[in-house]
Each structure stands twice: as structure tokens, then as C-alpha cells.
Protein backbone atom coordinates (compact mmCIF):
# COMPACT_ATOMS: atom_id res chain seq x y z
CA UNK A 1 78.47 102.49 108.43
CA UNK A 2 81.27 103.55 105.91
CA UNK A 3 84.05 106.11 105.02
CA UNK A 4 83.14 108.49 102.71
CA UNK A 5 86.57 108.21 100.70
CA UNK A 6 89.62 105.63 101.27
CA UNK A 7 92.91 106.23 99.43
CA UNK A 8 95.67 103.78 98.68
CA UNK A 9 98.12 106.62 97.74
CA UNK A 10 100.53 104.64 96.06
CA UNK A 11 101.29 101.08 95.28
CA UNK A 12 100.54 99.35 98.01
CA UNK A 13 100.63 95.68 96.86
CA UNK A 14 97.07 95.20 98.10
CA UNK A 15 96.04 92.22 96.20
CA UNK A 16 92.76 92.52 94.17
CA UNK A 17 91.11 91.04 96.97
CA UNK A 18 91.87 93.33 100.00
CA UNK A 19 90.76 95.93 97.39
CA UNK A 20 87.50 94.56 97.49
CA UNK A 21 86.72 94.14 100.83
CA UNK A 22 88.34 97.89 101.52
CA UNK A 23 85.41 98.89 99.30
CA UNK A 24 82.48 97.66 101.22
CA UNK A 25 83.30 99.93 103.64
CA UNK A 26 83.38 102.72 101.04
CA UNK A 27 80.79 105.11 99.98
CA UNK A 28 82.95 106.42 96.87
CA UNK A 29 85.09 104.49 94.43
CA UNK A 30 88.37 103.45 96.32
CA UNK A 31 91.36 105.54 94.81
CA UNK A 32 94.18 103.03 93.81
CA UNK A 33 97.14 104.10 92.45
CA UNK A 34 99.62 102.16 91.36
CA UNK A 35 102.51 104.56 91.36
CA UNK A 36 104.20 107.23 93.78
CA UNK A 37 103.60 110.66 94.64
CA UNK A 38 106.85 112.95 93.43
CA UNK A 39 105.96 115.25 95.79
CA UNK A 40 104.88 116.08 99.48
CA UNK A 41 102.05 118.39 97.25
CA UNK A 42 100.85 115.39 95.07
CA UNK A 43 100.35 113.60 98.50
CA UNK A 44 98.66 116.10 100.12
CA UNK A 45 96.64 116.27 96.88
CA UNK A 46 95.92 112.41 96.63
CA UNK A 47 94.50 112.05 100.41
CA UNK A 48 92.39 114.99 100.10
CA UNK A 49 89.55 114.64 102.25
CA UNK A 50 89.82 111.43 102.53
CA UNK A 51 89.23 109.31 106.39
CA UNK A 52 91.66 106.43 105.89
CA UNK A 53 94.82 105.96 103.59
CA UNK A 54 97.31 103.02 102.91
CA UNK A 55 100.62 104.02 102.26
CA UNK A 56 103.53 101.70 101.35
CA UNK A 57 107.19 102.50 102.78
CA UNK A 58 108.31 104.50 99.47
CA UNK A 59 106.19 107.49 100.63
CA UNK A 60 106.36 109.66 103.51
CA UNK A 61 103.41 110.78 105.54
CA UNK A 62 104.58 113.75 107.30
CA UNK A 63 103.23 116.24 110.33
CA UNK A 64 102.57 118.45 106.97
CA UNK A 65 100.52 116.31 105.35
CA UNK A 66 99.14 115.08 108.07
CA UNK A 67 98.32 118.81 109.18
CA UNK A 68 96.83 119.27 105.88
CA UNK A 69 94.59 116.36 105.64
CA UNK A 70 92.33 117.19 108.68
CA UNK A 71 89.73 114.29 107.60
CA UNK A 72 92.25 111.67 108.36
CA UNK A 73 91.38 108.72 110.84
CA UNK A 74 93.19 105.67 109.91
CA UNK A 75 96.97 105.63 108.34
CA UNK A 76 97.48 101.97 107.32
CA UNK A 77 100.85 101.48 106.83
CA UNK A 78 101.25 98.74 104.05
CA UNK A 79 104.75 97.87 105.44
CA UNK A 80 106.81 97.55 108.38
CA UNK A 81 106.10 99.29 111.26
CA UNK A 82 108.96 98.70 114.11
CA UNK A 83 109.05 102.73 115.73
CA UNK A 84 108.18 105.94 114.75
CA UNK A 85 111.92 107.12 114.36
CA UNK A 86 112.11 104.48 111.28
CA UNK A 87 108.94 105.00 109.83
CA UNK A 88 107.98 106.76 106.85
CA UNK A 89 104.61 108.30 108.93
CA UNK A 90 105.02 110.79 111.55
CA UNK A 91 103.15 107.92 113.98
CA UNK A 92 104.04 109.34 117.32
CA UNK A 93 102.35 113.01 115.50
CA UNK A 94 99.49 110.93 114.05
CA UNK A 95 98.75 109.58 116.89
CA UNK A 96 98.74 112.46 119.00
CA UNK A 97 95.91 114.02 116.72
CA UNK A 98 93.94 111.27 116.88
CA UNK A 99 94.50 109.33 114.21
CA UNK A 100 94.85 105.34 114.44
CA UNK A 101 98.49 104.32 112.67
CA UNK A 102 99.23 100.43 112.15
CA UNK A 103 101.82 98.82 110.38
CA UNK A 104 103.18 95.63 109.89
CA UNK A 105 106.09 93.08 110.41
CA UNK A 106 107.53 89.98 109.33
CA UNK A 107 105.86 89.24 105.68
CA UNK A 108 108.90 89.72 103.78
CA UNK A 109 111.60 87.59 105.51
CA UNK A 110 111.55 84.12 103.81
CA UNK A 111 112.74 85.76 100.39
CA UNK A 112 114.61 87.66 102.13
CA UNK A 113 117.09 84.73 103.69
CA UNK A 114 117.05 82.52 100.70
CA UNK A 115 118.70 85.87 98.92
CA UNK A 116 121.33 86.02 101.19
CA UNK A 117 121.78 82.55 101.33
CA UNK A 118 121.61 82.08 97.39
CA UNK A 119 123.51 84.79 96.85
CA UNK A 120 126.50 83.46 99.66
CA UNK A 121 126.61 80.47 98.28
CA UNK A 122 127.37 81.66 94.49
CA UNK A 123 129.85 83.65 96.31
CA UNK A 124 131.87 81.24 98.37
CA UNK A 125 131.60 79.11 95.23
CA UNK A 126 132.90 81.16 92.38
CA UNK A 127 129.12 80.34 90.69
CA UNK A 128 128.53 84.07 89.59
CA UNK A 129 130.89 86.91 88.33
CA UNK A 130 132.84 86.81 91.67
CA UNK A 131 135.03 84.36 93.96
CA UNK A 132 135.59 85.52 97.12
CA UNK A 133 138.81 82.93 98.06
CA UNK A 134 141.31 81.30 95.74
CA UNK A 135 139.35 77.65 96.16
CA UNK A 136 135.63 77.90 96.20
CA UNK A 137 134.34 77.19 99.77
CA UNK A 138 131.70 75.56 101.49
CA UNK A 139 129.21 77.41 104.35
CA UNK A 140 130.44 74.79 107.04
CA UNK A 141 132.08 75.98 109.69
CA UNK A 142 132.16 80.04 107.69
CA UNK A 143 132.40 82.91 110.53
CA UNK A 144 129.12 84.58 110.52
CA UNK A 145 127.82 86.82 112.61
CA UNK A 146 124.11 88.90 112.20
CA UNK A 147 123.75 92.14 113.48
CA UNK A 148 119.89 92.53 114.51
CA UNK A 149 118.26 89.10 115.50
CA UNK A 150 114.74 89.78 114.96
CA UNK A 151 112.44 87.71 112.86
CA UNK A 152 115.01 87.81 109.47
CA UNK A 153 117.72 87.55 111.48
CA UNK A 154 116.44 84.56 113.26
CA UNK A 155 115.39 82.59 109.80
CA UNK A 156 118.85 83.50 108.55
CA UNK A 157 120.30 81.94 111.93
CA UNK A 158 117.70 78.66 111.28
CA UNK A 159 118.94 78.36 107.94
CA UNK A 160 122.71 78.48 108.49
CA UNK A 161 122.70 76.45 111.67
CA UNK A 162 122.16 72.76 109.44
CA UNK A 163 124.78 74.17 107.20
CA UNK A 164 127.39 73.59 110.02
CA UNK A 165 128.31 77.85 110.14
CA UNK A 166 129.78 79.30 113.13
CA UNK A 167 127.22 81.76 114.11
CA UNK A 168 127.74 85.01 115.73
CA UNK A 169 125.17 88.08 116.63
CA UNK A 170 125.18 91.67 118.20
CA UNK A 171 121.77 92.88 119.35
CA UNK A 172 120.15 95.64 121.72
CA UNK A 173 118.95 92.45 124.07
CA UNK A 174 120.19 89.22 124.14
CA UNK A 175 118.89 86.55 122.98
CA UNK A 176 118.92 83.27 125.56
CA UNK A 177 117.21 81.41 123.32
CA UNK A 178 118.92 81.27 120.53
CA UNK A 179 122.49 81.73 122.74
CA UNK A 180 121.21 78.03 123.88
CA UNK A 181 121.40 76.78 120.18
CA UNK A 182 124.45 77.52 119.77
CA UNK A 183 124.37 81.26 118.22
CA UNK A 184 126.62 83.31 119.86
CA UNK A 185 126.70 87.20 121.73
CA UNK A 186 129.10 89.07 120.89
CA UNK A 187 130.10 92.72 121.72
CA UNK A 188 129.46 94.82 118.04
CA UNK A 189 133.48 95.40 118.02
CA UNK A 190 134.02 91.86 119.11
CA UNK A 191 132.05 90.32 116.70
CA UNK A 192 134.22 92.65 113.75
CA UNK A 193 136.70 91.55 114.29
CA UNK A 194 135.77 87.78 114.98
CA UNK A 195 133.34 87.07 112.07
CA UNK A 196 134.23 86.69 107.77
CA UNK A 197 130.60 87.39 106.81
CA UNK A 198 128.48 89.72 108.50
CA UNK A 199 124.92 90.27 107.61
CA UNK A 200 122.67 93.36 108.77
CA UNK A 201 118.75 93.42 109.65
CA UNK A 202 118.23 96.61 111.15
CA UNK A 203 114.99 99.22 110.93
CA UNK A 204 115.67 102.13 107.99
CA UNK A 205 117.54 104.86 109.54
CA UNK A 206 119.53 102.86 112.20
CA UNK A 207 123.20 103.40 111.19
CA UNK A 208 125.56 101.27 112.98
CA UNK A 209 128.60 101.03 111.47
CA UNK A 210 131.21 104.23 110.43
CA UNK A 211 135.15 104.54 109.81
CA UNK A 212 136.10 103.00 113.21
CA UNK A 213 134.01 99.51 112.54
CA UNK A 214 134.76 99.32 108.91
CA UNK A 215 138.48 99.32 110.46
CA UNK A 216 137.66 96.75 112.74
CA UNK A 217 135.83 94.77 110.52
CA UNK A 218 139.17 94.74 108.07
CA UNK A 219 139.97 92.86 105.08
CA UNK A 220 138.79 89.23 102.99
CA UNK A 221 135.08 90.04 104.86
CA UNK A 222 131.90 90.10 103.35
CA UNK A 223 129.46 92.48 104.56
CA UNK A 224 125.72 91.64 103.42
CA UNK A 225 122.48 94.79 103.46
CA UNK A 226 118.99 93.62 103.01
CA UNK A 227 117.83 96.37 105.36
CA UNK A 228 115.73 99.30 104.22
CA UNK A 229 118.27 101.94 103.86
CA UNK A 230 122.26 102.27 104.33
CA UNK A 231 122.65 100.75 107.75
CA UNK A 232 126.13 102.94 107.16
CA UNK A 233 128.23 105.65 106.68
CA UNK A 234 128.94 105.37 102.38
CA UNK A 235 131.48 107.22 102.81
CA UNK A 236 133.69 104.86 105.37
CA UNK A 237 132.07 101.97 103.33
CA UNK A 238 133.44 102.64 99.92
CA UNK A 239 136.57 102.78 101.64
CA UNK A 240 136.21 99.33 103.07
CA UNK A 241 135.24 97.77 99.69
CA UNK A 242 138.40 98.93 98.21
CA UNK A 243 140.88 96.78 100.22
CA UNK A 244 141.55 93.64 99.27
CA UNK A 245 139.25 90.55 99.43
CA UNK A 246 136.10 92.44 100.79
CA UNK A 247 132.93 92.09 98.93
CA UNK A 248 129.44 93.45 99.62
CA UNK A 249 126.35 92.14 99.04
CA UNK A 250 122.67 94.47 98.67
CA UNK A 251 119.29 93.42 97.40
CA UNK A 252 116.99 95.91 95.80
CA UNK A 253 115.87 97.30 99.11
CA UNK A 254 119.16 97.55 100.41
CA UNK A 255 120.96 99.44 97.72
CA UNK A 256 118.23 102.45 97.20
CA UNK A 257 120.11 104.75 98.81
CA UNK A 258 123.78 104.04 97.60
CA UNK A 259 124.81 106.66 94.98
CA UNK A 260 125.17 105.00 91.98
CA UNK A 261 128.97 105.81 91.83
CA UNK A 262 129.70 103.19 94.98
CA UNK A 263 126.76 100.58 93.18
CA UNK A 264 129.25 100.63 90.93
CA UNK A 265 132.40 99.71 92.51
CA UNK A 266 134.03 96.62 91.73
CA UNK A 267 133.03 94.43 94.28
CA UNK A 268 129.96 95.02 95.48
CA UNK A 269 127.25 93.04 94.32
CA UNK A 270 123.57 94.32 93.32
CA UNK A 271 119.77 92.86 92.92
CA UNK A 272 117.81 94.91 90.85
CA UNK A 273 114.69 93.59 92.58
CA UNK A 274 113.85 93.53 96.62
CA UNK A 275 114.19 90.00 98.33
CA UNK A 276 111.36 90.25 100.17
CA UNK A 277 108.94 90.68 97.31
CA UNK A 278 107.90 87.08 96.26
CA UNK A 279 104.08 86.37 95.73
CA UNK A 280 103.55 84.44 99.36
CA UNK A 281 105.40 87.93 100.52
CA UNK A 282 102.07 90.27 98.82
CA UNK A 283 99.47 87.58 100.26
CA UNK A 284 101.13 87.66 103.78
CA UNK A 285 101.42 91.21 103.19
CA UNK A 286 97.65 91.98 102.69
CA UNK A 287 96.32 89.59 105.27
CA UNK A 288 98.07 91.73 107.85
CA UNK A 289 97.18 94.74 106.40
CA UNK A 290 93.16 93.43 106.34
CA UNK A 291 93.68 92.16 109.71
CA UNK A 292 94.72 95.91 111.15
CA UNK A 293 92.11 97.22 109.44
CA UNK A 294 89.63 94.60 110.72
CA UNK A 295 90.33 95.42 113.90
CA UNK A 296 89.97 99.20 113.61
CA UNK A 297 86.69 98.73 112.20
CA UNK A 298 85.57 96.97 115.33
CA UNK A 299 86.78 99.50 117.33
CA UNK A 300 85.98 102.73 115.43
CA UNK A 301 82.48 101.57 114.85
């Protein structure tokens, strides 16, 4: 059996391949576009009638559009999926209706740590535009603590450890594990005030730090955002950046929602591009993908 109509309503990444196979089980031509819908009207208007979508995390699938596209069976979220508060899909909604909503997880991370650690190391090194100390500096024995130690978090905390770095983390559980090779818990305001580098991997829409950590956290630091999203209040942050020695660091992902006036600020230190978005990242990315959908077929059929 087939779907009458499968959209991918923006671009997904789906290589040419996962294409393919989407449209054997396709009675019309799969929809594929490769850009994204300006408005919540343009997505209503792009899933139609159709039974299953893939959506990447730039557009929102809301109880609207979900309300509005009554056809809808499968949402296959071409990105991470860790809860419905920090997804771009009403899941818990979806879900409630019927509707089968998967998503994804750890795809992205290698590119993501060799950013941070590239980008660190032309840091402490005075390799790029900036210095952060007087004498450039090695990683060895560098306060760093990682708020969030899921999968990115623990690469990061793999890579560093060889490096000789002192390695701190804050995280909703603890981590025995990785307490036992040497990484240690801290409290969040603890760990402020301990660390020199701090690096965030936390789900879009988790915001963590405001005025009173960005006070704790102090000055010569260097604060690091690879998350989806501002992981923090701007406002408290481009207060922090101003005083003296602290430097921030933000791939492509992690700047998209700082105004462009704080982008700008001296100090703080942009990728145009997303870390996570290497071409090992796109196949991992649409094997997963394939494999949710794989399974729903089973299932719905």
C-alpha cells in the first residue's frame, strides 16, 4: 500500500537517496522543496492534504496547522527531537490526534566538537583575530566546565580529556560515569564561578543563565553556544561581554537568534555556517530519518 501524497515542506537535507525510497511508498510525485515556508499560511498550504510530512527544525508545525491539515498521519521530524517543549512540532498535540511524530538525535555532534575545539584553540593561541590572554595558551590543565552532558557534551568531554583540561559539568542527573573519569559535578553557581571556559549543549528554548550567573560567571571567561537558540538572557549577556577579558563563541546555529547589534560586539565571535552540518552529518541524518520511517511503515501497515 502507499500514501497518496508525502511532503518534505522545506529543506530537509534528505539526501537524493532517502528521496527515492520515500517515493515508493508514494502514489503522487513527492513534493521537495528546498526552501522555507515564510508563513504559518504557506505551510498550511504546502501539506495540504497530504498523510505524512518531513519538516526540518527551521519550521514550526503548530496545533494550527496541524488542525488544518486533517489528512496528516506521520510528522517526521528531520532533526532533533529531545521533548515537545523544545520542538518545533506541537508533538504532545500531534500525538494526541493521532498522528505518529519522530525525530531524531545525535547526527550532528562530531562537527559540532571539532568547532568548539578548533575554534578554542585559535583562541587560546592568538591564531585568529582574537587573543584571549597576554601569552597564547595551551588547553592543558584550562578550567572547563559543560553545561548539558548529553551526547555533544560527552564527545566534547572525550576530546578535552587527552588534552590534559580540567573538566567540569552541571546537568539535570549526574553522570557516574563520566564523574569516574575524572569529569567533575558541580552545582550550576559552583561551576561559574570555578571554570574559565564554559560551553553550553542544551535543547532550543532551555534558558539557563540571566543577570545573576553572568555575575557569577565574571570576568577573563569564555562562554561557548552551539545550542539551537540563546541558551540566555541577551540582554544580561551583552552586558557580560563588555567587561574585560570575556569572549564568546557561537556557530551558525547558535547565533540565529542574537540581534545583529550584540553579533556585532567586539568580542564575540561568529560562524556563518552551523557546526553540525558536515556531509557524514546529512548521511547520519537521513539514515535516522529512513529508519523512523521504516519502522512506521511496519507498524501503520
Amino acid at each position: 500500500m502507499k500514501f497518496k501524497k508525502i511532503v518534505c515542506i522545506d529543506k530537509t537535507k534528505l539526501k537524493p537517496w532517502a528521496i527515492e525510497e520515500l517515493q515508493e511508498h508514494c502514489e503522487e510525485k513527492i513534493a521537495n522543496y528546498t526552501d522555507y515556508p515564510e508563513t504559518q499560511e504557506e505551510v498550511i498550504e504546502r501539506i495540504g492534504d497530504a498523510e505524512v510530512v518531513f519538516v526540518s527544525w527551521h519550521t514550526k508545525i503548530d496545533e494550527e496547522v496541524i488542525k488544518r491539515c486533517p489528512n496528516l498521519q506521520y510528522i517526521g521530524m528531520c532533526c532533533s527531537l529531545y521533548d515537545g517543549e523544545s520542538a518545533n512540532v506541537a508533538v504532545n498535540f500531534a500525538r494526541e490526534r493521532g498522528i505518529t511524530v519522530t525525530g531524531i538525535r545525535d547526527y550532528g555532534d562530531p562537527g559540532v566538537v571539532e568547532f568548539i575545539i578548533s575554534e578554542l584553540v585559535r583562541l587560546l593561541h592568538g591564531l585568529g583575530e582574537w587573543q584571549w590572554k597576554e601569552m597564547p595558551l595551551e588547553l592543558t590543565q584550562r578550567k572547563i566546565g559543560i553545561i548539558g552532558l548529553g551526547v555533544t557534551g560527552q564527545l566534547l568531554a572525550k576530546c578535552l580529556l587527552p588534552f590534559g583540561a580540567d573538566l567540569y559539568y552541571f546537568s539535570r542527573t549526574r553522570k557516574q560515569e563520566w564523574e569516574e573519569k575524572g569529569v567533575k559535578y558541580l552545582p550550576l553557581e559552583e561551576l561559574l564561578e570555578k571554570v574559565e571556559i564554559l560551553s553550553i549543549h542544551l535543547p532550543r528554548n532551555t534558558e539557563i543563565l540571566q543577570q545573576k550567573e553572568f555575575e557569577k560567571f565574571g570576568s577573563g571567561k569564555i562562554l561557548i553556544n552551539t545550542s539551537l537558540g540563546l541558551p540566555f538572557d541577551e540582554k544580561a549577556f551583552s552586558s557580560w561581554i563588555n567587561h574585560t577579558g570575556n569572549f564568546a563563541i557561537f556557530d551558525g546555529d547558535g547565533k540565529k537568534e542574537l540581534s545583529e547589534k550584540t553579533e556585532k560586539m567586539e568580542c564575540v565571535i561568529t560562524a556563518s555556517k552551523s557546526a553540525g552540518w558536515s556531509a557524514e552529518t546529512h548521511e547520519r541524518l537521513a539514515q535516522k530519518v529512513m529508519e523512523n520511517f521504516r519502522e512506521f511503515m511496519k507498524e501503520y501497515f
